[in-house]
C-alpha atoms as a PDB file:
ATOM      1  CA  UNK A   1       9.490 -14.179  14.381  1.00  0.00           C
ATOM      2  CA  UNK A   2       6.147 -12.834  14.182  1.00  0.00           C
ATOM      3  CA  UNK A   3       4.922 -11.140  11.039  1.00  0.00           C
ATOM      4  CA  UNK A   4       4.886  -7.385  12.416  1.00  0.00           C
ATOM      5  CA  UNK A   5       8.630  -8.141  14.033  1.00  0.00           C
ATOM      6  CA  UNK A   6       9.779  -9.393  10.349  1.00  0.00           C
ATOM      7  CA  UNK A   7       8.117  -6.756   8.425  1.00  0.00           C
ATOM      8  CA  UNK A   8      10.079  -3.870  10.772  1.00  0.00           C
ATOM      9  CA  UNK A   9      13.358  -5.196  10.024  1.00  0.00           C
ATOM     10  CA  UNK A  10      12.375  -5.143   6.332  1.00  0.00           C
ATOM     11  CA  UNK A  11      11.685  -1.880   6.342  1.00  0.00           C
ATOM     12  CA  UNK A  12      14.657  -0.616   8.024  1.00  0.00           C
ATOM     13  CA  UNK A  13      17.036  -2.850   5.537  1.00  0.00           C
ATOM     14  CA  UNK A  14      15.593  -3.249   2.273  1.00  0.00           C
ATOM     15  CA  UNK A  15      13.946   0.006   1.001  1.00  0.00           C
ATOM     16  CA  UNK A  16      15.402  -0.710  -2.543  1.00  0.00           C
ATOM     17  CA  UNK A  17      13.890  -4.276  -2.031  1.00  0.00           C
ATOM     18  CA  UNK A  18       9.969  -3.800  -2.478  1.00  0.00           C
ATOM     19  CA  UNK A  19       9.711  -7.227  -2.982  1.00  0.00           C
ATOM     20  CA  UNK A  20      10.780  -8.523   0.110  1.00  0.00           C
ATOM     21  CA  UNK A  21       8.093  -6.199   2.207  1.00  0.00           C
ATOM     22  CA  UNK A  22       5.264  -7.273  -0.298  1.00  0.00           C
ATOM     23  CA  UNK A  23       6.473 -10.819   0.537  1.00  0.00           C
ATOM     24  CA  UNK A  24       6.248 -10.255   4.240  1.00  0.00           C
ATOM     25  CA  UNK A  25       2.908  -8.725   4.110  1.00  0.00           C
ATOM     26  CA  UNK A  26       1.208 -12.270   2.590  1.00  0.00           C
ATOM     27  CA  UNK A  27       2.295 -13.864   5.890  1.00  0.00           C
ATOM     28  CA  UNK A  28      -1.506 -11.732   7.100  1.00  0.00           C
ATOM     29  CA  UNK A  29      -3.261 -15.154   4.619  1.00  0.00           C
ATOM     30  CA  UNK A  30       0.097 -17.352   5.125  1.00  0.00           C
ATOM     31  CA  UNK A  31       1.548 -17.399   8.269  1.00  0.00           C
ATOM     32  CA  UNK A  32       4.141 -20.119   7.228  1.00  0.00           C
ATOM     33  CA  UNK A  33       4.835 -18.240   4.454  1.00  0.00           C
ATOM     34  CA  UNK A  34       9.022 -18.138   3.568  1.00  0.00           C
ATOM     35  CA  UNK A  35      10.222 -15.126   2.247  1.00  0.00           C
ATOM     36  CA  UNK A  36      13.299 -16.284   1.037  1.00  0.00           C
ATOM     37  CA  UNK A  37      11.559 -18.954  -1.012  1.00  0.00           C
ATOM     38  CA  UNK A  38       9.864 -16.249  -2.507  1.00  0.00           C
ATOM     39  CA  UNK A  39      13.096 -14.309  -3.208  1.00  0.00           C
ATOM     40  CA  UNK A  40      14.577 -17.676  -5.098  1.00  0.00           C
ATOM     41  CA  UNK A  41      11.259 -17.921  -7.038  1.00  0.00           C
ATOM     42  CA  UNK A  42      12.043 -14.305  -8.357  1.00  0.00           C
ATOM     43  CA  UNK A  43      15.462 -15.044  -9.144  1.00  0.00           C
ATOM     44  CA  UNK A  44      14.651 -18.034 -10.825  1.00  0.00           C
ATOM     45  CA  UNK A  45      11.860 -16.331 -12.803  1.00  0.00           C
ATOM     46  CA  UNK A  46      13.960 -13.458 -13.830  1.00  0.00           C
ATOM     47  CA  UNK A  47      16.608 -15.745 -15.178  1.00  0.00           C
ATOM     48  CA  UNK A  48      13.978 -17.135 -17.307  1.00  0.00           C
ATOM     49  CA  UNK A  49      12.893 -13.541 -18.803  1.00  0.00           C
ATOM     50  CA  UNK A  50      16.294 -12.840 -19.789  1.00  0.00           C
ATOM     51  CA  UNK A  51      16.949 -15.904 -21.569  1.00  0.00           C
ATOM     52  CA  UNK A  52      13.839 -14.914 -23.612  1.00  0.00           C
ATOM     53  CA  UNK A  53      15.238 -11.239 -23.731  1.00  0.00           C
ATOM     54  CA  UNK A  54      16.696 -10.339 -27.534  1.00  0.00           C
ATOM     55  CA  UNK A  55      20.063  -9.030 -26.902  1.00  0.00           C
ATOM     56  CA  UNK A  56      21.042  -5.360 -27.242  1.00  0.00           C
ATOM     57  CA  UNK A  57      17.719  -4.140 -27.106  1.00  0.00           C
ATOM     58  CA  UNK A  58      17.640  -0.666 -25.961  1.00  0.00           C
ATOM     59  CA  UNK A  59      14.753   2.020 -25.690  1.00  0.00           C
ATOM     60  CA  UNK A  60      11.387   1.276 -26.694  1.00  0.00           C
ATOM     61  CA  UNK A  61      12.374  -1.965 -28.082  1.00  0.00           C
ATOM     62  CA  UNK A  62      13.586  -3.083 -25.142  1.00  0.00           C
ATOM     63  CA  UNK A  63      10.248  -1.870 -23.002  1.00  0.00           C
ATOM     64  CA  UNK A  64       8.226  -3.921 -25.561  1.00  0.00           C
ATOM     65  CA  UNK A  65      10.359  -7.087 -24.610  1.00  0.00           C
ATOM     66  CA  UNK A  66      10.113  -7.075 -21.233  1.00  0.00           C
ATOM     67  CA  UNK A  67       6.217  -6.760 -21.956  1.00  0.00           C
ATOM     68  CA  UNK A  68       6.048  -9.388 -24.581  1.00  0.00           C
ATOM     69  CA  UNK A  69       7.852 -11.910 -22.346  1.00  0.00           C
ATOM     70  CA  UNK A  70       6.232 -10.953 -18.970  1.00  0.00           C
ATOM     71  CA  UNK A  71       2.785 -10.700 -20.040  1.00  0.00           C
ATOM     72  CA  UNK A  72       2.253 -12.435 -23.285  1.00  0.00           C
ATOM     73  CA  UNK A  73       4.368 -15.349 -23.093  1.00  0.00           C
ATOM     74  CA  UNK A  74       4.429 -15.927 -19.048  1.00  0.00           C
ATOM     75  CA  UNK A  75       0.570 -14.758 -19.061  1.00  0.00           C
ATOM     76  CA  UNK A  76       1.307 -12.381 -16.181  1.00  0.00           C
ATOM     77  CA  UNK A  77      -1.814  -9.961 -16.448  1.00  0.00           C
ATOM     78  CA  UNK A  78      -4.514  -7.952 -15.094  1.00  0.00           C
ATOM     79  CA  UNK A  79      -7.246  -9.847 -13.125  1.00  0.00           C
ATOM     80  CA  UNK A  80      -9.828  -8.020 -14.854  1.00  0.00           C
ATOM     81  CA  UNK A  81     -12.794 -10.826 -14.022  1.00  0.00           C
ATOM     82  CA  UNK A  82     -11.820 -10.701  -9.909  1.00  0.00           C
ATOM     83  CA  UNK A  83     -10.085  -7.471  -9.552  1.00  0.00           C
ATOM     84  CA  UNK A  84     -11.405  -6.984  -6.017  1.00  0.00           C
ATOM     85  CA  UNK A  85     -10.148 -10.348  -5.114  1.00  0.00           C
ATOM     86  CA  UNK A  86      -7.826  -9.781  -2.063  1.00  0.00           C
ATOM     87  CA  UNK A  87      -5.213 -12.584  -3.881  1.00  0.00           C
ATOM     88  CA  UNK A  88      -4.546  -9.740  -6.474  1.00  0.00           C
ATOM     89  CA  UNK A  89      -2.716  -7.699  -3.689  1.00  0.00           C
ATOM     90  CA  UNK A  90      -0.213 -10.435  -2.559  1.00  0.00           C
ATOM     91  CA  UNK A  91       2.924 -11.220  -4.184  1.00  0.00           C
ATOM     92  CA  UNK A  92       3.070 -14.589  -3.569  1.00  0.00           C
ATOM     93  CA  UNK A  93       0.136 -15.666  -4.982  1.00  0.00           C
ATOM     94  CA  UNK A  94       0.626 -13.488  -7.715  1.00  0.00           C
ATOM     95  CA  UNK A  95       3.315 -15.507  -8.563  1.00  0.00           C
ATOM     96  CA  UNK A  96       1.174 -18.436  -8.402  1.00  0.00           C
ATOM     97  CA  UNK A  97      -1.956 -17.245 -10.326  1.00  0.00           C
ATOM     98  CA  UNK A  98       0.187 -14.909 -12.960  1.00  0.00           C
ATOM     99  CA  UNK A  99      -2.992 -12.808 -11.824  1.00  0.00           C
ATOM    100  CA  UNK A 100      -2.874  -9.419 -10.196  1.00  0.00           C
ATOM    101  CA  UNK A 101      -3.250  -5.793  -9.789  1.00  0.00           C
ATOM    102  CA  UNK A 102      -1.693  -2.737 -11.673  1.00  0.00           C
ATOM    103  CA  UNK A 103       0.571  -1.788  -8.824  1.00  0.00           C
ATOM    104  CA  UNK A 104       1.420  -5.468  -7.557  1.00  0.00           C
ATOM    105  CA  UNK A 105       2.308  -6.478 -10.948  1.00  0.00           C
ATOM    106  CA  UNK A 106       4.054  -3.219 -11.629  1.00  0.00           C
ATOM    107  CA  UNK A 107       5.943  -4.427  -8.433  1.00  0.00           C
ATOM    108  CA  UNK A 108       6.183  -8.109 -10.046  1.00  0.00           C
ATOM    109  CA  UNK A 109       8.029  -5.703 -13.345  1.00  0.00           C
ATOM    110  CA  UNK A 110      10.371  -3.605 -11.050  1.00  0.00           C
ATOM    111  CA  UNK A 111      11.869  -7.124  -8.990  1.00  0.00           C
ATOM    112  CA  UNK A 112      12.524  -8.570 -12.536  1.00  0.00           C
ATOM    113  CA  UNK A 113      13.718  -5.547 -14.097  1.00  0.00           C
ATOM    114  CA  UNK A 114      16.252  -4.911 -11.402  1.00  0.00           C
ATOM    115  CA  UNK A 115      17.804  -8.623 -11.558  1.00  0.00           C
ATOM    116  CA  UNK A 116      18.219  -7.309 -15.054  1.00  0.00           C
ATOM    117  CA  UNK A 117      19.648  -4.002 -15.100  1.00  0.00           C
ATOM    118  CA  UNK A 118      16.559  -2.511 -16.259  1.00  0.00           C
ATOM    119  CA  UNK A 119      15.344   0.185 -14.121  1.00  0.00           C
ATOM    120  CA  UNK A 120      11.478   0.734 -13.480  1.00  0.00           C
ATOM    121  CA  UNK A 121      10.029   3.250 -11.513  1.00  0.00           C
ATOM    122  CA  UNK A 122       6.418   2.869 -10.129  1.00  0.00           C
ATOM    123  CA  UNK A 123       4.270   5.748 -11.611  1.00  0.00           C
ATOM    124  CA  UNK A 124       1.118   6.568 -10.158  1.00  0.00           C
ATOM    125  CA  UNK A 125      -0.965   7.987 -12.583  1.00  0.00           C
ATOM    126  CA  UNK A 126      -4.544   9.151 -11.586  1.00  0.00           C
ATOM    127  CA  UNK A 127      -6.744   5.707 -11.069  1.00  0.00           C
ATOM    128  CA  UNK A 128      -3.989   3.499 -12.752  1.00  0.00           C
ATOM    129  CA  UNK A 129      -0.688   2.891 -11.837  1.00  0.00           C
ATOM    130  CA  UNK A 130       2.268   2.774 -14.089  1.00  0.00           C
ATOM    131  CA  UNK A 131       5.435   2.348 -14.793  1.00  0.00           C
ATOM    132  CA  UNK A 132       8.543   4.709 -16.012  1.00  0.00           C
ATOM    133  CA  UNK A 133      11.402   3.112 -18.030  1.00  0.00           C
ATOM    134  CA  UNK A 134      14.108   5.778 -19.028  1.00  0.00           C
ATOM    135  CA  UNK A 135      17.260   4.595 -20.415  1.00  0.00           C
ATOM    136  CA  UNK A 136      19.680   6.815 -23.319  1.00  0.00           C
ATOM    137  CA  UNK A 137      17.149   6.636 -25.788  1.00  0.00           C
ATOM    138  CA  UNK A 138      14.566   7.898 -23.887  1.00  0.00           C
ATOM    139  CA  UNK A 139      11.334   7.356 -21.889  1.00  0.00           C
ATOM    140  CA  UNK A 140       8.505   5.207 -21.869  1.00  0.00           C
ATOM    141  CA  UNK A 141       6.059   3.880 -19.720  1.00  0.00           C
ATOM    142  CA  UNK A 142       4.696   0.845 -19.103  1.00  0.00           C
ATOM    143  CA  UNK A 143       1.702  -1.107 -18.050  1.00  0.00           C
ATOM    144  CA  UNK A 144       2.033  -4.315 -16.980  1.00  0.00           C
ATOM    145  CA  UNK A 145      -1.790  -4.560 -16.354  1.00  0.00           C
ATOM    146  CA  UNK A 146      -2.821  -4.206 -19.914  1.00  0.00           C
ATOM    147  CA  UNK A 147       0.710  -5.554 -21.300  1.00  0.00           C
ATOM    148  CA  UNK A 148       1.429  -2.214 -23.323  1.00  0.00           C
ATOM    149  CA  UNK A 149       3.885   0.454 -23.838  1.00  0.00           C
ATOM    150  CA  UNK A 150       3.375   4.038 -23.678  1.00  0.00           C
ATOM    151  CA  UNK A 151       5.005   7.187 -24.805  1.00  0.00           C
ATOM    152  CA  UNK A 152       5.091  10.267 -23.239  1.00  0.00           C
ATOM    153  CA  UNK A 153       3.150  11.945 -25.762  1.00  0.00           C
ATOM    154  CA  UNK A 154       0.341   9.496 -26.049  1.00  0.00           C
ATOM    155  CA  UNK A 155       0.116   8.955 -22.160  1.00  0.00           C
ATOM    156  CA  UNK A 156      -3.236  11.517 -21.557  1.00  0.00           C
ATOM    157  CA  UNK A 157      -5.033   9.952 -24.556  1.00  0.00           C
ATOM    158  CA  UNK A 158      -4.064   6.248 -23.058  1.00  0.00           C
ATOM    159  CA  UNK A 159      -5.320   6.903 -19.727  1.00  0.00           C
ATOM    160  CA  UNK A 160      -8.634   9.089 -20.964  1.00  0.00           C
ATOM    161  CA  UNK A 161      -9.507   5.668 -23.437  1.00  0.00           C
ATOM    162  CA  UNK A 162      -9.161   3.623 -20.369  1.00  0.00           C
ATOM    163  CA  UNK A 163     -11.355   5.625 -18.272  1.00  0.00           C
ATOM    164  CA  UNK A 164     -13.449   6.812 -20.965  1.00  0.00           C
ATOM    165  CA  UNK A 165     -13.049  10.335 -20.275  1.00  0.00           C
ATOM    166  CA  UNK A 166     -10.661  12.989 -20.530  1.00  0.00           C
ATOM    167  CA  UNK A 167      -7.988  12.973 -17.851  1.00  0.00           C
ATOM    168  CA  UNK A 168      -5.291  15.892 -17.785  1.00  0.00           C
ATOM    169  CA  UNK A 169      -1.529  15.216 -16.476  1.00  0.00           C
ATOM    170  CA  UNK A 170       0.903  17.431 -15.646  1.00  0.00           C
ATOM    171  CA  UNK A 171       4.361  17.295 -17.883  1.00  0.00           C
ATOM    172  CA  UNK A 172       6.556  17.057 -14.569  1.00  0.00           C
ATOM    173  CA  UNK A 173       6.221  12.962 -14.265  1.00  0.00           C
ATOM    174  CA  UNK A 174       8.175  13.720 -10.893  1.00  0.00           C
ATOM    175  CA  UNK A 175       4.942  14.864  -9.595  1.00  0.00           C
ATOM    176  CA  UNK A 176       4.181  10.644 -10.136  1.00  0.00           C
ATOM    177  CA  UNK A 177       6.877   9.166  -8.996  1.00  0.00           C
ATOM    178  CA  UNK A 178       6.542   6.786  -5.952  1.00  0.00           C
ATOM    179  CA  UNK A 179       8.963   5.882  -3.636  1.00  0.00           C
ATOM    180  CA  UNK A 180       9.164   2.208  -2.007  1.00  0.00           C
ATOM    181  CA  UNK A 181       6.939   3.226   0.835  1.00  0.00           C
ATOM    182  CA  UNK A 182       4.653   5.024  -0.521  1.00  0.00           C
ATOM    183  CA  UNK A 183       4.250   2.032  -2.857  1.00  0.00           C
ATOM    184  CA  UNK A 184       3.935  -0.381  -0.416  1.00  0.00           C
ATOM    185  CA  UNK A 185       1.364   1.663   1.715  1.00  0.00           C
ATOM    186  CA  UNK A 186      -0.564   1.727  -2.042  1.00  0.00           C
ATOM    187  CA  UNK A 187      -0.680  -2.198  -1.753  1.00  0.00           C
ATOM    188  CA  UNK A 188      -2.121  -2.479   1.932  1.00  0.00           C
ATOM    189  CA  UNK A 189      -4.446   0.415   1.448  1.00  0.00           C
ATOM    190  CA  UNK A 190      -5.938  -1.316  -2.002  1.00  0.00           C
ATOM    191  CA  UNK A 191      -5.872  -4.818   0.625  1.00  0.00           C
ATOM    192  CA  UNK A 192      -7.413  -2.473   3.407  1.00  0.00           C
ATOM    193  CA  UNK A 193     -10.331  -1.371   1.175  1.00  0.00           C
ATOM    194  CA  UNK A 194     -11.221  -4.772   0.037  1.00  0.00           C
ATOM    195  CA  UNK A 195     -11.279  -6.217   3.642  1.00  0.00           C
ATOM    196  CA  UNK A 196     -13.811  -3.398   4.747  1.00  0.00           C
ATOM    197  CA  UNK A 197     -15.804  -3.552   1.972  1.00  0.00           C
ATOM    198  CA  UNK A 198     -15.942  -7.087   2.943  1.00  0.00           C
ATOM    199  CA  UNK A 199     -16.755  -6.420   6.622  1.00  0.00           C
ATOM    200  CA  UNK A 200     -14.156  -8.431   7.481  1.00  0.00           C
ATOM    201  CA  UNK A 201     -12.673  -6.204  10.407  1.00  0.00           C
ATOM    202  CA  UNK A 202     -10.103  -8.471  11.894  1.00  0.00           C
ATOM    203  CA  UNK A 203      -8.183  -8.092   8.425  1.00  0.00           C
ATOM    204  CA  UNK A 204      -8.536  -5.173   7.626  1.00  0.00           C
ATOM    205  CA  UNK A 205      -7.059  -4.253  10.995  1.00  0.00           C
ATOM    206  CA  UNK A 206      -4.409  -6.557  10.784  1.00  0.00           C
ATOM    207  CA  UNK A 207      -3.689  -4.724   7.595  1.00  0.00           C
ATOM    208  CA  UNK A 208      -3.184  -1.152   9.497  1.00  0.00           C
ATOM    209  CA  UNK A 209      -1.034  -2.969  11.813  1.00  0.00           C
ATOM    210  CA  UNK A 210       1.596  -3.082   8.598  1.00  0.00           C
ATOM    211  CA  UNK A 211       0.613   0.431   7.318  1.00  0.00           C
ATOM    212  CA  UNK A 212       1.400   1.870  11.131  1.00  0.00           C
ATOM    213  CA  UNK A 213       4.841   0.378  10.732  1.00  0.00           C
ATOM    214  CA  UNK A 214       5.237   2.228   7.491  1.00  0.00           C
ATOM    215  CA  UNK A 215       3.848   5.253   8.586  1.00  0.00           C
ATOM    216  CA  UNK A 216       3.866   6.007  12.251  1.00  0.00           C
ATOM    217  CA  UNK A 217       3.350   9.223  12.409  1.00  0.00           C
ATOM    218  CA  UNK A 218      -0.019   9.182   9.933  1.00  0.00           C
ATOM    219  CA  UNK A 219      -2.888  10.575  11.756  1.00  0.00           C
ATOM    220  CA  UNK A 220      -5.082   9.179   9.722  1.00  0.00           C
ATOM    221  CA  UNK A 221      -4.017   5.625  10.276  1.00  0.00           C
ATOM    222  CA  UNK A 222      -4.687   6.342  13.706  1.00  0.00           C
ATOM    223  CA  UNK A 223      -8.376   7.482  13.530  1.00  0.00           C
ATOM    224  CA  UNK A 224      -9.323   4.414  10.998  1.00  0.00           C
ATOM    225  CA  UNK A 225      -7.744   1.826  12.924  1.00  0.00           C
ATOM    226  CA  UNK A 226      -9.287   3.403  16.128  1.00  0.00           C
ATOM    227  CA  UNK A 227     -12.933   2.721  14.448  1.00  0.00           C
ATOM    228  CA  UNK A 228     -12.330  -0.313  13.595  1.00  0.00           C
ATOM    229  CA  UNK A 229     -11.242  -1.281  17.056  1.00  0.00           C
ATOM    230  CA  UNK A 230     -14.226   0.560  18.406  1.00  0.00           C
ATOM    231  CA  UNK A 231     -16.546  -1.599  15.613  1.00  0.00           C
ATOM    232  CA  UNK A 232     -14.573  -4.824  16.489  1.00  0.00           C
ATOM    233  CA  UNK A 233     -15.566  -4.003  20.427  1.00  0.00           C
ATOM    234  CA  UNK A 234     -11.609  -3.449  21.098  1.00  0.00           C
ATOM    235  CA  UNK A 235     -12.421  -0.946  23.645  1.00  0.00           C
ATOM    236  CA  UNK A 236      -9.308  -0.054  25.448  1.00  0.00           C
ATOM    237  CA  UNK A 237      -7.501  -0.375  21.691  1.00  0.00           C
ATOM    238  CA  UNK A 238     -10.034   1.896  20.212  1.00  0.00           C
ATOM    239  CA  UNK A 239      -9.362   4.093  23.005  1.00  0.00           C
ATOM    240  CA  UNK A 240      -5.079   4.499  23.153  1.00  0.00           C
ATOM    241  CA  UNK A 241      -5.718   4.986  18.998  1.00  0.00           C
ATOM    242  CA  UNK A 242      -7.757   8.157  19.349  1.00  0.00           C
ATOM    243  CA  UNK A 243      -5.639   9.872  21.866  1.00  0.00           C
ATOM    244  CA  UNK A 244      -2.969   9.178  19.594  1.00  0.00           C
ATOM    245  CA  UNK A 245      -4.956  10.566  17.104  1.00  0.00           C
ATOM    246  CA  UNK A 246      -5.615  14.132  18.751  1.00  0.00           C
ATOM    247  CA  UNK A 247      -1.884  14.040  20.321  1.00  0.00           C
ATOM    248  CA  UNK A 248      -0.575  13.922  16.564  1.00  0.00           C
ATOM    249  CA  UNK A 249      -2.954  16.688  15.462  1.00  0.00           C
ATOM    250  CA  UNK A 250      -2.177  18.762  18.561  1.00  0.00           C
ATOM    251  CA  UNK A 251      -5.729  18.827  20.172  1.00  0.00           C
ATOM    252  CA  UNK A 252      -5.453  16.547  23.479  1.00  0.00           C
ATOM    253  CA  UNK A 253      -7.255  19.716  25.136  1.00  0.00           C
ATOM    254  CA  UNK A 254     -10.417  18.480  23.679  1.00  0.00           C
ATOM    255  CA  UNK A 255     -10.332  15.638  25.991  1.00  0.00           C
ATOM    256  CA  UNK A 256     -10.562  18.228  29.270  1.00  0.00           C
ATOM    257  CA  UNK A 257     -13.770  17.660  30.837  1.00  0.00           C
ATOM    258  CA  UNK A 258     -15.138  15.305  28.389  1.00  0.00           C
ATOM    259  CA  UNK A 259     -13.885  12.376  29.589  1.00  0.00           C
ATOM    260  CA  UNK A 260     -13.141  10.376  32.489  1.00  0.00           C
ATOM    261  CA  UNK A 261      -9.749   8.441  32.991  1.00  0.00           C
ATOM    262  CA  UNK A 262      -9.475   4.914  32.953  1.00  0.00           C
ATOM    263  CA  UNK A 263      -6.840   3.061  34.799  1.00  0.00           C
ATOM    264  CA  UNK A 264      -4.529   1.856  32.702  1.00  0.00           C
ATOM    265  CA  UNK A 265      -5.002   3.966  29.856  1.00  0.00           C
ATOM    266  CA  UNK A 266      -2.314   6.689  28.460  1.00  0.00           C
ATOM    267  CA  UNK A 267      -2.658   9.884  30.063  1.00  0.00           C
ATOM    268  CA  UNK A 268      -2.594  13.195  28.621  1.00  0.00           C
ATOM    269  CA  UNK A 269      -2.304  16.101  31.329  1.00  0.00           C
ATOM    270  CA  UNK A 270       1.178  16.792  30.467  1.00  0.00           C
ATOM    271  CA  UNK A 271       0.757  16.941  26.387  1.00  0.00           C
ATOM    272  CA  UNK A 272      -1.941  19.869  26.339  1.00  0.00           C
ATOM    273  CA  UNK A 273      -0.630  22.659  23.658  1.00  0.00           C
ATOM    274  CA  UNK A 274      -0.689  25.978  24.564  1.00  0.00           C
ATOM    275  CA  UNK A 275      -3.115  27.067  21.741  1.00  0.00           C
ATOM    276  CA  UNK A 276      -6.217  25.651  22.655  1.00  0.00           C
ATOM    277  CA  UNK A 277      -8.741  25.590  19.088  1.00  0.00           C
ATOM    278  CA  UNK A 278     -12.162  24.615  18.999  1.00  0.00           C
ATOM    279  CA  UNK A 279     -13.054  21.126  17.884  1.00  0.00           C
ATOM    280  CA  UNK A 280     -13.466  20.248  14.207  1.00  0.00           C
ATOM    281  CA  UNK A 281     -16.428  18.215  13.145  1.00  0.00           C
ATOM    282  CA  UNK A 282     -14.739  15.600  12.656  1.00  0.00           C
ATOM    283  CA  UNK A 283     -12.887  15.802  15.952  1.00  0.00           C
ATOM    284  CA  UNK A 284     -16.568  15.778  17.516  1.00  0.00           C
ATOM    285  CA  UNK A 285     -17.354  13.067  15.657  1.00  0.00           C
ATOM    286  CA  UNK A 286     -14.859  11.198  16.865  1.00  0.00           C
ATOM    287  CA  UNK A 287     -15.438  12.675  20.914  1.00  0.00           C
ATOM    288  CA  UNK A 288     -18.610  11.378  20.552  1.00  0.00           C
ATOM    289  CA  UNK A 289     -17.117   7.624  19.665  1.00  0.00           C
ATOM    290  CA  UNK A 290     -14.902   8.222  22.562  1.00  0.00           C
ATOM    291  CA  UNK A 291     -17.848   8.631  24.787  1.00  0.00           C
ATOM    292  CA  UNK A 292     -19.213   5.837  24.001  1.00  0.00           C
ATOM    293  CA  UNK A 293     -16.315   3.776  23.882  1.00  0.00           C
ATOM    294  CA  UNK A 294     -15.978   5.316  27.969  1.00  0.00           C
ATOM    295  CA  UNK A 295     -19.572   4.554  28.811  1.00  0.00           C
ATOM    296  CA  UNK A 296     -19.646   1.202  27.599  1.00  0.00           C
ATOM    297  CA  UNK A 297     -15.914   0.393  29.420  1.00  0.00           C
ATOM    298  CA  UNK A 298     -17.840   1.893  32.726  1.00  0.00           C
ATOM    299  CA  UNK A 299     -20.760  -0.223  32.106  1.00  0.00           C
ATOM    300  CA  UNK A 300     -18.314  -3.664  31.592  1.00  0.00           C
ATOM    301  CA  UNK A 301     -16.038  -2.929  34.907  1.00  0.00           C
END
């Protein structure tokens, strides 16, 4: 099964299962990576927290434990020498480097904390992300990058000394929250920034290939993977990508008399709204790449 096949079935079966979609998204660096093997390696690992767990720890206590054991016994932390180092946003390897990122640790936390009845939210705070623990005595949050615990009351002075200046958040930690796909799109957007910052195209596009499948509806996802088709010289690719762009932001009546069909390419008569609105600049930006992408097509055939 190819990696895009495997990574749709995840996502329709296992939205309470985070882990098993991070998994499937190191098989872009491992192609013969096994899931499953993964799964076990969590299981196993989990059953080796809670033998270090002290029983009937509840509350803060037990927040503290699950930090003490994850990050200062088993040495899972923050790659704070590397932290642009693609490895930090893959499961897998976090497993085998006990190196990573806020959120792919936090997601390390949350696939332990479930095999042991401890329930973590992912919290994303702005510039760091977090994790809530809630239980009858209360709430806390943790973060597994740094290996501490925080309180609600001392969570705008934590995050202003990490940042060194003075952050504001609201009380409502709802507004924080993050669901499993939003937290997985989190990890391939961190992965997609690295790989372009890189200039390494191919990856980075193999990388919107996953966050399509999360989000296929997301404009957005179809403008940036349309430039990097158009910068990779995927011409036709490039092309299908931008009129999905304007279809999903209602403007295919920009293409009228701007462009010239191409056989084989989608076509768009049928789709024109009834409103028709002048062109953004960024819309003409992106006419303009559209025009080229048509020219240089002509000039190849």
């Amino acid at each position: 099964m190819d990696p895009l096949t495997a990574f749709s079935i995840e996502l329709e079966s296992s939205a309470d299962r985070p882990e098993r979609l991070a998994l499937t998204i190191g098989t872009l660096v491992d192609s013969a990576l096994d899931v499953e093997a993964g799964i076990r390696r969590l299981d196993e690992l989990a059953d080796q927290v809670e033998q270090r767990m002290p029983a009937g720890a509840i509350g803060r206590a037990r927040a503290e434990a699950l930090i003490t054991v994850l990050h200062d016994q088993m040495e899972f932390r923050g790659n704070v020498e590397n932290y642009y180092d693609p490895v930090n946003s893959f499961l897998h390897r976090v497993l085998d480097t006990r190196l990573g990122l806020p959120i792919t640790l936090s997601l390390l936390y949350i696939a332990i904390g479930r095999r042991l009845g401890i329930r973590l939210q992912g919290m994303g705070f702005p510039g760091h992300f977090m994790l809530e623990y809630r239980d009858p005595a209360g709430v806390w949050l943790l973060d597994p990058f740094h290996g501490k615990v925080v309180a609600l009351d001392e969570l705008t002075n934590y995050l202003s000394r990490l940042f060194q200046e003075t952050l504001r958040t609201p009380v409502a930690l709802e507004n924080y929250r993050v669901d499993t796909n939003a937290l997985i799109l989190r990890v391939l957007n961190n992965l997609r920034a690295i790989y372009v910052s890189q200039h390494s195209l191919p990856k980075a596009l193999g990388v919107l290939d996953f966050m399509l499948l999360v989000e296929p509806e997301e404009a957005s996802l179809r403008r940036d993977r349309a430039l990097l088709h158009f910068g990779s010289r995927n011409l036709l690719a490039a092309e299908i990508d931008l009129r999905r762009y304007f279809q999903l932001n209602g403007c295919l009546h920009l293409f009228r008399g701007e462009v010239e069909m191409v056989p084989g390419t989608i076509p768009y008569g049928a789709w024109l709204p009834e409103a028709e609105q002048p062109a953004t600049g960024e819309e003409r930006r992106l006419l303009t790449v559209l025009r080229k992408i048509r020219e240089e097509i002509r000039r190849l055939n």
